[in-house]
Protein backbone atom coordinates (compact mmCIF):
# COMPACT_ATOMS: atom_id res chain seq x y z
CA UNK A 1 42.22 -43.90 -17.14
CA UNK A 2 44.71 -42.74 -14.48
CA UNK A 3 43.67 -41.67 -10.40
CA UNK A 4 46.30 -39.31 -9.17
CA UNK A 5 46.10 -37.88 -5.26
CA UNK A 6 47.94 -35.27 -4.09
CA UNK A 7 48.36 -33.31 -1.46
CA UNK A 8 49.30 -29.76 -0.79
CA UNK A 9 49.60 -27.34 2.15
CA UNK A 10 47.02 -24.46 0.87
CA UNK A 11 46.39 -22.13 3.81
CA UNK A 12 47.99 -20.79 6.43
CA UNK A 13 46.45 -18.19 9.05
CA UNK A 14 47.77 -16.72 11.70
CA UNK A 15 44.81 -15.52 14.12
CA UNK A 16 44.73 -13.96 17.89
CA UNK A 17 47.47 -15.05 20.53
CA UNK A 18 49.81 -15.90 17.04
CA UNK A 19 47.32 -19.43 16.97
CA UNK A 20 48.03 -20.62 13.44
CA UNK A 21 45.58 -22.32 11.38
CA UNK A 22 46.80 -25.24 8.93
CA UNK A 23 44.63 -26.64 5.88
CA UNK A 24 46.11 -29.43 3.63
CA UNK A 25 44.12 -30.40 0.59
CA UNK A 26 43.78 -33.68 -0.57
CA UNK A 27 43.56 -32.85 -5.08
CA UNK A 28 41.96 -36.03 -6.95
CA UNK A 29 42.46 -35.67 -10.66
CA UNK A 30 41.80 -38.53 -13.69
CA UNK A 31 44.26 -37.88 -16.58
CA UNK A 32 44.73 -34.75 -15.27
CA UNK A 33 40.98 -33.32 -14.58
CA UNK A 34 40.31 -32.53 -11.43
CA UNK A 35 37.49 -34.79 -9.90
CA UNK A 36 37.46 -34.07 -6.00
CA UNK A 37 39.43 -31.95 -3.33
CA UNK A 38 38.66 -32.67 0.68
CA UNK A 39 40.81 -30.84 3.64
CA UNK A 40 41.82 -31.84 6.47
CA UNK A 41 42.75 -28.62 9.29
CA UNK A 42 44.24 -28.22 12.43
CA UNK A 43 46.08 -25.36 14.59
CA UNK A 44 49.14 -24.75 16.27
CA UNK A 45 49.66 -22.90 19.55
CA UNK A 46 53.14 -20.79 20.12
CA UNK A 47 54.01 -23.33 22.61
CA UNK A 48 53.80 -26.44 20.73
CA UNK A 49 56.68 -28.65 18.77
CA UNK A 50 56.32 -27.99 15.51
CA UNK A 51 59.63 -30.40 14.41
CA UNK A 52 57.05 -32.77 12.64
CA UNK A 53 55.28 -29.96 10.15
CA UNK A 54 56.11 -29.25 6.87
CA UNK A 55 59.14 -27.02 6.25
CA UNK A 56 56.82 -23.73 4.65
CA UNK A 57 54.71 -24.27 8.17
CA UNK A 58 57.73 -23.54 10.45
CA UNK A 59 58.51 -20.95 8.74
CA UNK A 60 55.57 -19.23 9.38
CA UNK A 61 55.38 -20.05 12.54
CA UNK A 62 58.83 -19.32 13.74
CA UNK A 63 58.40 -15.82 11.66
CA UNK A 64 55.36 -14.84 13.68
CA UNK A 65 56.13 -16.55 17.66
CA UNK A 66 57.90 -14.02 18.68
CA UNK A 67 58.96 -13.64 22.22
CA UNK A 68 56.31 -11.30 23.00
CA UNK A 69 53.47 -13.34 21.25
CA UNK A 70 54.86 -16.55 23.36
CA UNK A 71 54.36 -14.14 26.58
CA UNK A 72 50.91 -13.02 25.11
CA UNK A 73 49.89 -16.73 24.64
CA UNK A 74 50.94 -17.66 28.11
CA UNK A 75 49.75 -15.12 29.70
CA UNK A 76 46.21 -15.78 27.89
CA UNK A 77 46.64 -19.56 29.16
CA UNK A 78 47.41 -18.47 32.45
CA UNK A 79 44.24 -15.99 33.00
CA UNK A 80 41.82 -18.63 31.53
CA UNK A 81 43.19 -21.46 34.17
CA UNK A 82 42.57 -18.67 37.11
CA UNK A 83 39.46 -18.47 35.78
CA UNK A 84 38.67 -22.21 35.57
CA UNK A 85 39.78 -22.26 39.42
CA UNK A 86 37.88 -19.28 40.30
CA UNK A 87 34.69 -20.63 38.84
């Protein structure tokens, strides 16, 4: 009887201000059956490094931060820290 763990990147979404979402799923299977699957997400923000994710992640990421959604993002950060200071 043979555990095997695996994991894959299953999802990627890009959502408002080009933020994308990341799931990786951690696949149990015993001689090949599946028993178990648990994820672990997290996002990225057009002005983080993204040298340490997975190749298909880039990609995406460098396909959809374009200048202008950069601008939009930092424009979005700005206005929310004038808020913070106006509060």
């Amino acid at each position: 009887m043979a555990l095997t763990e695996r994991t894959e990147i299953d999802r990627i979404e890009i959502v408002d201000l080009g933020i994308i979402q990341v799931r990786r799923a951690t696949i149990i299977e015993r001689d090949g059956e599946f028993v178990s699957r648990t994820f672990h997400r997290w996002c990225l923000t057009p002005d983080q490094d993204i040298s340490n994710q997975e190749q298909k992640v880039q990609d995406i990421a460098n396909a959809a931060w374009t200048p202008e959604v950069r601008q939009a993002y930092e424009t979005f950060k700005a206005e929310q820290a004038a808020k913070k200071l106006g509060a």
